[in-house]
C-alpha atoms as a PDB file:
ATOM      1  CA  UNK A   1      84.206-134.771   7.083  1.00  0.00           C
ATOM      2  CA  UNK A   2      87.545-136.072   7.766  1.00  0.00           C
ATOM      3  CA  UNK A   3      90.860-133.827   9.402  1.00  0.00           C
ATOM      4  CA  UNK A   4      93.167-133.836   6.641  1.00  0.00           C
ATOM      5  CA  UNK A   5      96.879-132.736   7.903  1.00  0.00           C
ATOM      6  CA  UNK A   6      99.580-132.170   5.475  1.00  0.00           C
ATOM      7  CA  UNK A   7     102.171-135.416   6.401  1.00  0.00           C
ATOM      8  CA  UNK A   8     105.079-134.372   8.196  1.00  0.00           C
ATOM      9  CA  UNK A   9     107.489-136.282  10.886  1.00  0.00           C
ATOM     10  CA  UNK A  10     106.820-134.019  13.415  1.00  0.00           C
ATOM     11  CA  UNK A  11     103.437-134.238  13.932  1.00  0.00           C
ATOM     12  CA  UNK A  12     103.005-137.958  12.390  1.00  0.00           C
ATOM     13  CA  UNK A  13     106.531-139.452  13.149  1.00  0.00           C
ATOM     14  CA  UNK A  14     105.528-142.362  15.539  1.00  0.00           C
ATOM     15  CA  UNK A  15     101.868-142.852  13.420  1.00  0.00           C
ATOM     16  CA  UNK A  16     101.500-146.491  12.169  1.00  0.00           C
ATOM     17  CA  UNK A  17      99.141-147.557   9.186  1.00  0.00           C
ATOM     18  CA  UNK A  18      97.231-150.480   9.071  1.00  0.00           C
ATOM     19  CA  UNK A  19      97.398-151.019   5.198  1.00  0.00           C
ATOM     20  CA  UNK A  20      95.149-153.468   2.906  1.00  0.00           C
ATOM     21  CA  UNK A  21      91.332-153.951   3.198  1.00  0.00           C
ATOM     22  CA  UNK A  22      88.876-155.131   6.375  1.00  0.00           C
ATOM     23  CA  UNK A  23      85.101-154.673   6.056  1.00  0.00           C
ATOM     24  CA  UNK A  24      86.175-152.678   9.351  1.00  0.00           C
ATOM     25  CA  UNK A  25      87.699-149.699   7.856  1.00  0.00           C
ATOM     26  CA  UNK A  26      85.472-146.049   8.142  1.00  0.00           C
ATOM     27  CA  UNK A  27      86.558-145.789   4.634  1.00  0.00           C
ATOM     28  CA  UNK A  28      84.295-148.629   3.366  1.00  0.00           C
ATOM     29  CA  UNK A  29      81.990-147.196   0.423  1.00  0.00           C
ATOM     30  CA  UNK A  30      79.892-148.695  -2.314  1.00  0.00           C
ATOM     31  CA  UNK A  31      81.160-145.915  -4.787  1.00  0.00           C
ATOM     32  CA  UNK A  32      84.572-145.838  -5.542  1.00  0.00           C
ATOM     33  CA  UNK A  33      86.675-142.862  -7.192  1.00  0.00           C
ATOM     34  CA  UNK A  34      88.217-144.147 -10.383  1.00  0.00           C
ATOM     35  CA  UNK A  35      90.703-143.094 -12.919  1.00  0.00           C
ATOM     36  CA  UNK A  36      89.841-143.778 -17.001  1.00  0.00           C
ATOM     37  CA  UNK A  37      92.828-145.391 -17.027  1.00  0.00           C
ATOM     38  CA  UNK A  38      91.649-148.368 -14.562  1.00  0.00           C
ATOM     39  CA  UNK A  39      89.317-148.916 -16.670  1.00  0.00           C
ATOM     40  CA  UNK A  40      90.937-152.227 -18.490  1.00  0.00           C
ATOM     41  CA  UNK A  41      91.735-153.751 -15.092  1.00  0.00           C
ATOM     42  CA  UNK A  42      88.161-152.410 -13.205  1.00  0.00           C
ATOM     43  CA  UNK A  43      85.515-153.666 -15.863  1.00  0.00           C
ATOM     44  CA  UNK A  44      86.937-157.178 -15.189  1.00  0.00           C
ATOM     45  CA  UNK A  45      85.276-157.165 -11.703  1.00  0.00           C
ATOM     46  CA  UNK A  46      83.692-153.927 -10.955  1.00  0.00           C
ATOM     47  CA  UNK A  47      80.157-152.148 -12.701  1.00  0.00           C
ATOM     48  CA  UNK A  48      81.188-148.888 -14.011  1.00  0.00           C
ATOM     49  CA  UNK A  49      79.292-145.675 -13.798  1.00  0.00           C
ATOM     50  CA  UNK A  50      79.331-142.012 -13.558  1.00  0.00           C
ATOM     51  CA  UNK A  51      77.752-139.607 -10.471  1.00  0.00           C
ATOM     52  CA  UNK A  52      77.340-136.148 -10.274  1.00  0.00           C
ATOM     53  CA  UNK A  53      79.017-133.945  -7.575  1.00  0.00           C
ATOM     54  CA  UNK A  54      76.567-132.892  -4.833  1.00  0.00           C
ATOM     55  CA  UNK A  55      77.268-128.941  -5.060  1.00  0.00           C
ATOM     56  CA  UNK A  56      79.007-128.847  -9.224  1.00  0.00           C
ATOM     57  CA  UNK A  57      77.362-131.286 -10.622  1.00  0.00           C
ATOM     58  CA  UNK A  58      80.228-132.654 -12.357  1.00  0.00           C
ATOM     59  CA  UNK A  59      80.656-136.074 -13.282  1.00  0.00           C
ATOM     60  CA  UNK A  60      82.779-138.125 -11.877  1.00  0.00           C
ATOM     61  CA  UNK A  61      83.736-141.894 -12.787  1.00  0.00           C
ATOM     62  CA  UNK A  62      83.008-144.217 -10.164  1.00  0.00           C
ATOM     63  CA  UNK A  63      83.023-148.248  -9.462  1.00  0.00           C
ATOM     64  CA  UNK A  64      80.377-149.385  -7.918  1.00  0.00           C
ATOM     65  CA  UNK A  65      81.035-151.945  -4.972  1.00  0.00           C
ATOM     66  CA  UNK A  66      77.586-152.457  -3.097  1.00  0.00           C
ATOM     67  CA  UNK A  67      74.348-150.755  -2.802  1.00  0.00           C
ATOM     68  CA  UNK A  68      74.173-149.411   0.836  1.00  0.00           C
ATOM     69  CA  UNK A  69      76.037-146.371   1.396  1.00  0.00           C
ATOM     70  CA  UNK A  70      79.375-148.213   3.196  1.00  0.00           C
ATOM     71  CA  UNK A  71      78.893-151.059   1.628  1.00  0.00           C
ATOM     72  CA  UNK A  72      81.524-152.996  -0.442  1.00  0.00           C
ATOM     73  CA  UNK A  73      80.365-156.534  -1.413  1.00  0.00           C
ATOM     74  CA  UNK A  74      83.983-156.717  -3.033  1.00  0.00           C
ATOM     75  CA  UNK A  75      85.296-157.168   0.455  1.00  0.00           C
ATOM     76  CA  UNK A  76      85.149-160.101   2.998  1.00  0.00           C
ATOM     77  CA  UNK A  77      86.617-159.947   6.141  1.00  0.00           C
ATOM     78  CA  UNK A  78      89.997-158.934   5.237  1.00  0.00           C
ATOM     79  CA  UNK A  79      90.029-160.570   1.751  1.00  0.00           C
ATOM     80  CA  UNK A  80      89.184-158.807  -1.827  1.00  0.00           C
ATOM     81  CA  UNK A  81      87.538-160.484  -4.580  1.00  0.00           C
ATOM     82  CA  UNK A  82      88.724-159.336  -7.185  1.00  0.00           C
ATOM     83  CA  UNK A  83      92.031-159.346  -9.236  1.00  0.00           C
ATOM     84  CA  UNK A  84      92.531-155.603  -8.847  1.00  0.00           C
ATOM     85  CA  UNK A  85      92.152-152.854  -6.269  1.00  0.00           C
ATOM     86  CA  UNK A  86      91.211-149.340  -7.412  1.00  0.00           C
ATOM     87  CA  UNK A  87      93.573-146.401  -6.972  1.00  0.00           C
ATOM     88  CA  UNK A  88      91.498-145.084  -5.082  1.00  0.00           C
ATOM     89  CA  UNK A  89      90.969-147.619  -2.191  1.00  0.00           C
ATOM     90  CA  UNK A  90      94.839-147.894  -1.972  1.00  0.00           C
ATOM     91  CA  UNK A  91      95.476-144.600  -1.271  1.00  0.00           C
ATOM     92  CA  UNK A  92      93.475-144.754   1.805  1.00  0.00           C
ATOM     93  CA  UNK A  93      93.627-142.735   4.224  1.00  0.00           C
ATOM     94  CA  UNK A  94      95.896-140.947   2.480  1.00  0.00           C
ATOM     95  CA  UNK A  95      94.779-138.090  -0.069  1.00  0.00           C
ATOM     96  CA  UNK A  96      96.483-135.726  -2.355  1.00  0.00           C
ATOM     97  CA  UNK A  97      96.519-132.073  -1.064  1.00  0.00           C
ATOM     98  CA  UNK A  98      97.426-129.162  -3.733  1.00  0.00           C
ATOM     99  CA  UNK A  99      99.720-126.109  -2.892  1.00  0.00           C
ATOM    100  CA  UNK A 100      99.739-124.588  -5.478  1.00  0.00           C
ATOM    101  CA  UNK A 101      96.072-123.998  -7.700  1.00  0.00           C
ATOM    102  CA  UNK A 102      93.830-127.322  -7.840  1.00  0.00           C
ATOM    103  CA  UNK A 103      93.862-130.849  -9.599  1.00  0.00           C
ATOM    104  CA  UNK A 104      93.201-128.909 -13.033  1.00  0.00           C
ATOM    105  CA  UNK A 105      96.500-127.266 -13.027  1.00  0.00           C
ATOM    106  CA  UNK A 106      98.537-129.396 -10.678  1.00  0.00           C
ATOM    107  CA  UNK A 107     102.323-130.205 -11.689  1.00  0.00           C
ATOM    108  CA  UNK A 108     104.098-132.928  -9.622  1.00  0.00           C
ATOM    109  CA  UNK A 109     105.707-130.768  -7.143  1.00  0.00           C
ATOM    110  CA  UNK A 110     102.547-129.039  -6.372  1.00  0.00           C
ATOM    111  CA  UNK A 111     100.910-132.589  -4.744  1.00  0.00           C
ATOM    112  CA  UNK A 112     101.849-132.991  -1.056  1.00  0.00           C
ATOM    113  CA  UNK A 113     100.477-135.663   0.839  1.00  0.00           C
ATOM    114  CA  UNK A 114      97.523-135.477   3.516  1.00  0.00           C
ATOM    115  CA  UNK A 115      96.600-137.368   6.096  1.00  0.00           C
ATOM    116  CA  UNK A 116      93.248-138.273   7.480  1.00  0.00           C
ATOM    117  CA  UNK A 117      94.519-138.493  10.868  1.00  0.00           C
ATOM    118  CA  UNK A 118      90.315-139.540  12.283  1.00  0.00           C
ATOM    119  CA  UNK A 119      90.775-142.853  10.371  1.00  0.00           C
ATOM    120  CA  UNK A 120      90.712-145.817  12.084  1.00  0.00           C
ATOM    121  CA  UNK A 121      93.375-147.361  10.311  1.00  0.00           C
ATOM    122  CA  UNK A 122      96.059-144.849  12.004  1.00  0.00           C
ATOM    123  CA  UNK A 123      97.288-146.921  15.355  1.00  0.00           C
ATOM    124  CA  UNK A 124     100.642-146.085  16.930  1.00  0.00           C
ATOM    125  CA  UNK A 125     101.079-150.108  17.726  1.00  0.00           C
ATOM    126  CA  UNK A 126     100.144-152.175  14.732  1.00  0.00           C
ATOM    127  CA  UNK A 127     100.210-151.323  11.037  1.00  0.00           C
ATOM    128  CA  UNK A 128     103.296-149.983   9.178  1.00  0.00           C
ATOM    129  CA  UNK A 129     105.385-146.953   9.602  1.00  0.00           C
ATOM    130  CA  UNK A 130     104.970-143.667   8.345  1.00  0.00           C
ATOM    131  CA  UNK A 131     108.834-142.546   9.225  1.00  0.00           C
ATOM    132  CA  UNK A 132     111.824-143.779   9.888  1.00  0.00           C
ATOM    133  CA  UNK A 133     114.025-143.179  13.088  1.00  0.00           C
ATOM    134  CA  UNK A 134     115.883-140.274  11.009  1.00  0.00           C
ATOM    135  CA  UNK A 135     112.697-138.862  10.112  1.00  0.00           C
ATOM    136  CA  UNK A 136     112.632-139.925   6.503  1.00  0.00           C
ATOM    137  CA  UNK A 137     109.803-141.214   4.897  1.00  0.00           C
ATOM    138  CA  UNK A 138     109.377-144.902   5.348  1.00  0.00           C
ATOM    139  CA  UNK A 139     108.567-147.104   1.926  1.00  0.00           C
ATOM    140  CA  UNK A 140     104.977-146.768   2.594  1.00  0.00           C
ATOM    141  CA  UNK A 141     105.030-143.218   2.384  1.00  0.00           C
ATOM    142  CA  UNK A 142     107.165-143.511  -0.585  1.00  0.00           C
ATOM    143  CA  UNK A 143     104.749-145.524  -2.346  1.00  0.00           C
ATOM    144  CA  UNK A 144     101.541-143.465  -1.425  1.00  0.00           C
ATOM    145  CA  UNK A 145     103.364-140.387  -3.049  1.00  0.00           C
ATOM    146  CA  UNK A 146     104.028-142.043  -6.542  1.00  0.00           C
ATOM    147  CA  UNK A 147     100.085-143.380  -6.122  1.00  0.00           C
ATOM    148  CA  UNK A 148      98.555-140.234  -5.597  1.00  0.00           C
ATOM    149  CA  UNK A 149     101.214-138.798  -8.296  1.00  0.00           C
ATOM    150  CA  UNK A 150      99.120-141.427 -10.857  1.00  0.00           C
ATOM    151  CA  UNK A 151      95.761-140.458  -8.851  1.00  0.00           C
ATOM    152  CA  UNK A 152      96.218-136.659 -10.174  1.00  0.00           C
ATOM    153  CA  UNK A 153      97.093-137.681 -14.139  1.00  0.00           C
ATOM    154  CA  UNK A 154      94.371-139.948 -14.277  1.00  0.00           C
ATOM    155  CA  UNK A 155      92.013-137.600 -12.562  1.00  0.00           C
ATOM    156  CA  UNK A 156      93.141-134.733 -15.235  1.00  0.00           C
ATOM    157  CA  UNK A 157      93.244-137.061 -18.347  1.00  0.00           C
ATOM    158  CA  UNK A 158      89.734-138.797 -16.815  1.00  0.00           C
ATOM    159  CA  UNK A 159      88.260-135.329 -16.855  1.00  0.00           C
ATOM    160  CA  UNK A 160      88.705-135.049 -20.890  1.00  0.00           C
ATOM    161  CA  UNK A 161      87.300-138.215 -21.554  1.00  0.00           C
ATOM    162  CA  UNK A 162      84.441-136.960 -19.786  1.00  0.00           C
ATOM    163  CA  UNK A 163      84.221-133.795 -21.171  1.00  0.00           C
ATOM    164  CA  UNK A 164      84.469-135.734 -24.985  1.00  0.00           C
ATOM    165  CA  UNK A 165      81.160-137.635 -24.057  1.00  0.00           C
ATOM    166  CA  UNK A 166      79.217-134.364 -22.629  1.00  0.00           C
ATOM    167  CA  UNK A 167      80.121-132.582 -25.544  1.00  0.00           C
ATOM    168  CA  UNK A 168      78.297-135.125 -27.810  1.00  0.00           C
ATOM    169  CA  UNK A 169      75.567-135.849 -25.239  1.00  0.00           C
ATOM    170  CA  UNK A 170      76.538-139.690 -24.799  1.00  0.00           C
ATOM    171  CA  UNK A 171      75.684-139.708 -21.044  1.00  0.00           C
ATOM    172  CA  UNK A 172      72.271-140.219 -19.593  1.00  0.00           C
ATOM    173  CA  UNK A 173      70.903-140.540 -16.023  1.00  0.00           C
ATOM    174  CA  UNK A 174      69.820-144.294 -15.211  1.00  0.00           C
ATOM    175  CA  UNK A 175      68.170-146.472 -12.666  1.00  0.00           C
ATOM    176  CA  UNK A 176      68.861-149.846 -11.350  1.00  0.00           C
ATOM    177  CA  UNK A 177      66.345-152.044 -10.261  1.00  0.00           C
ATOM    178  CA  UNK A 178      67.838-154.888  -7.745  1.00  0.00           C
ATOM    179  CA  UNK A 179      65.807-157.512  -7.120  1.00  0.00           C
ATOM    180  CA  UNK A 180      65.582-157.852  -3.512  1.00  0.00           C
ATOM    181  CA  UNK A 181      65.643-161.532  -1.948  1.00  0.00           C
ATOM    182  CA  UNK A 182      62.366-161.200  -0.317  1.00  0.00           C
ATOM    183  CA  UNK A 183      61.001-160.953  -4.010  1.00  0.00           C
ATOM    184  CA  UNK A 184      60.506-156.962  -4.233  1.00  0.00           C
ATOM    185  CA  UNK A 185      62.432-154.696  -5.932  1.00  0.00           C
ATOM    186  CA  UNK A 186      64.558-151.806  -4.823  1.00  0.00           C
ATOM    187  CA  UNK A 187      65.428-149.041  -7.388  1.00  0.00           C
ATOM    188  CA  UNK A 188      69.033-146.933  -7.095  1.00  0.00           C
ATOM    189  CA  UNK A 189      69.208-143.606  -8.285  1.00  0.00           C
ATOM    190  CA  UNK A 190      71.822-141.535  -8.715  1.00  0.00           C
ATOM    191  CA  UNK A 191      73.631-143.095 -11.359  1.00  0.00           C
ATOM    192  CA  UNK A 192      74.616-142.438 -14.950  1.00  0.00           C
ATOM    193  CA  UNK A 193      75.553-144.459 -17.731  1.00  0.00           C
ATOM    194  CA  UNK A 194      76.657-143.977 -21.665  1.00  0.00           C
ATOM    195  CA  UNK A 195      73.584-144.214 -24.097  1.00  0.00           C
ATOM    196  CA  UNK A 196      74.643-147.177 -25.985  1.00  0.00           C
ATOM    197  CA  UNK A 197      72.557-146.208 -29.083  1.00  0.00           C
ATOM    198  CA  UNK A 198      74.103-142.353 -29.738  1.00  0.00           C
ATOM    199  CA  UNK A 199      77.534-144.191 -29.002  1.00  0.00           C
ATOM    200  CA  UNK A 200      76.982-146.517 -32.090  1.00  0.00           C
ATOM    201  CA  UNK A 201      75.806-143.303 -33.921  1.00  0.00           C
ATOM    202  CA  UNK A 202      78.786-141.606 -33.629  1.00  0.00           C
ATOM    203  CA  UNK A 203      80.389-140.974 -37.594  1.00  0.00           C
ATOM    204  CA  UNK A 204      82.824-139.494 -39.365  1.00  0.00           C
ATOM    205  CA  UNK A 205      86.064-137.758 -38.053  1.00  0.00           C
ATOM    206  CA  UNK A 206      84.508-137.774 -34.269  1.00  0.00           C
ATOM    207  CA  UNK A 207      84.146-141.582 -34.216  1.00  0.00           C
ATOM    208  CA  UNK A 208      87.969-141.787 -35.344  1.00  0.00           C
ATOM    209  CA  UNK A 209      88.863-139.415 -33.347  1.00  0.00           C
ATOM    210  CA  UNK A 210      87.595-141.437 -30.114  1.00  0.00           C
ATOM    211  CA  UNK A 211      89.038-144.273 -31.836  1.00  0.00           C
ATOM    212  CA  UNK A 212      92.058-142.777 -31.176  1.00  0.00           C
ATOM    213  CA  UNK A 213      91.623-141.324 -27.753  1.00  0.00           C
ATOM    214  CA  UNK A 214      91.121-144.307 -26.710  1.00  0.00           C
ATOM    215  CA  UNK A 215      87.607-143.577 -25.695  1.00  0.00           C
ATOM    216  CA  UNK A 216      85.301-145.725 -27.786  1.00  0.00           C
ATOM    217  CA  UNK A 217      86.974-148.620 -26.468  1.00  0.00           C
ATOM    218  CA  UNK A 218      86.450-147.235 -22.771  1.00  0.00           C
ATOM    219  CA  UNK A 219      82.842-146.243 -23.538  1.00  0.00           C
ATOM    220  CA  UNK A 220      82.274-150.172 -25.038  1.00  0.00           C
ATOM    221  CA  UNK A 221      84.036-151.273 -21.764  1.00  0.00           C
ATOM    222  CA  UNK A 222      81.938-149.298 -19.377  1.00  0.00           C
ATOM    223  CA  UNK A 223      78.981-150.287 -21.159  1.00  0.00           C
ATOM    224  CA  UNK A 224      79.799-154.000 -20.871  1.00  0.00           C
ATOM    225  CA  UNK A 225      80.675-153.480 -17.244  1.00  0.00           C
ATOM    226  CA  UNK A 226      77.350-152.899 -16.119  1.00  0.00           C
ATOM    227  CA  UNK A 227      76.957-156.639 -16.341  1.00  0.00           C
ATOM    228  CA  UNK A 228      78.307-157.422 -13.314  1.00  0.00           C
ATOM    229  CA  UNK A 229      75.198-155.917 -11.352  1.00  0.00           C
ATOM    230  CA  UNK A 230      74.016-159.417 -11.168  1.00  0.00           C
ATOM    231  CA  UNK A 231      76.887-160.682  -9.517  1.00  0.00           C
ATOM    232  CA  UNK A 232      77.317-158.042  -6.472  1.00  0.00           C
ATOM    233  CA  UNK A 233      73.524-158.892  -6.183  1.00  0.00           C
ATOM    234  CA  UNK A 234      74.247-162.382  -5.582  1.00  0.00           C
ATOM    235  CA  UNK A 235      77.049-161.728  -3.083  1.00  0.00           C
ATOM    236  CA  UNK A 236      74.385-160.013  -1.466  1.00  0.00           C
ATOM    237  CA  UNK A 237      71.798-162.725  -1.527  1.00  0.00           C
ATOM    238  CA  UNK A 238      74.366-165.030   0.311  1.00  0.00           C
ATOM    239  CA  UNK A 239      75.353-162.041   2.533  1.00  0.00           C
ATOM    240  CA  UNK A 240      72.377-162.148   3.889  1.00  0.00           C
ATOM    241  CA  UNK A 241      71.523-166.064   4.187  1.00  0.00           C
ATOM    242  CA  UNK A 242      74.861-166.328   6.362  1.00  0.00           C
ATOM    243  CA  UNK A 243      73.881-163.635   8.598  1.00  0.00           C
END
């Protein structure tokens, strides 16, 4: 579990971040946190899904990256290939702490900023400022605020789009099965996808009314998304001929 302190310039004031992406981070997953409103940029690049939380069982939306547990095929060395970089990645190792209630009722002024302060990208030589000599927050700091700001909306507004596909029983658990370069097959659980068929059956005044929500299009895009399997499956394939 990481130590998350609420940022302050007493405790953090001479803390450094190194900032970007390096296969060498701790905070290198497969799954990534995302927002429905990534979704234009992500399903460019990234295979969307949806997990369920280990003790609710909520759903959440996620990108998926790689297929062992902190693995991201996305990045190399310190590169990323792809044209966009979720939210979630770029808040790192920041997070969004709540003072007053949780995310489901959080205003602006109720989202502070935490620290991870175990993360290896915290160094007191290299990286970029957290403060500046008068103790105010440096530009970094300013920018991870009005990111975790969007983090929150997108989190609430991602949370009715979900709840709009439960209630007509659009999503379904489902199973990959990666072809493995030795010729066998390994199957990944866990994930869960929108059933493409009671999607097209959707009539009447609820199809037009996730016309207009926006979330047809978003449920097409996931959909479409899962395409890029293949691809993170060759990165893989040459991952492992170059090692």
């Amino acid at each position: 579990m990481p130590k998350i302190e609420l940022l302050n310039p007493k405790q953090h004031g001479k803390l450094k971040i190194k900032t970007g992406v390096d296969a060498n981070y701790d905070d290198v997953r497969n799954v990534i946190a995302v927002v429905a409103g990534e979704l234009p940029q992500l399903v460019l690049d990234f295979p969307v899904f949806f997990t369920q939380h280990p003790e609710t069982k909520a759903y959440e939306l996620v990108a998926l990256a790689g297929f062992g547990a902190t693995e991201n095929l996305f990045v190399d060395g310190n590169k990323f290939k792809a044209s966009y970089v979720p939210l979630d990645m770029r808040r790192q190792p920041f997070q969004a702490c709540f003072v007053n209630g949780d995310i489901s009722t959080a205003q602006e002024n109720d989202v502070k900023i935490g620290l991870n302060v175990e993360s290896n990208r915290i160094s007191e030589t290299k990286g970029t400022a957290l403060f500046k000599e008068d103790d105010s927050p440096s530009l970094l700091v300013n920018e991870i605020s009005e990111l975790l700001g969007a983090l929150v909306r997108g989190i609430q507004s991602t949370q009715s789009f979900i709840a709009a596909l439960e209630e007509h029983s659009l999503i379904e658990p489902i199973t990959l099965n990666i072809k493995k370069p030795d010729g066998g097959d390994q199957a990944m659980d866990g994930l869960f996808a929108i059933n493409k068929q009671k999607l097209a059956g959707l009539q009447g005044d609820i199809a037009a009314d996730f016309h207009a929500r926006g979330y047809l299009q978003a449920a097409h895009a996931m959909i479409h998304s899962i395409g890029h399997i293949q691809k993170l499956v060759n990165w893989k394939v040459e991952q492992l001929e170059k090692a």
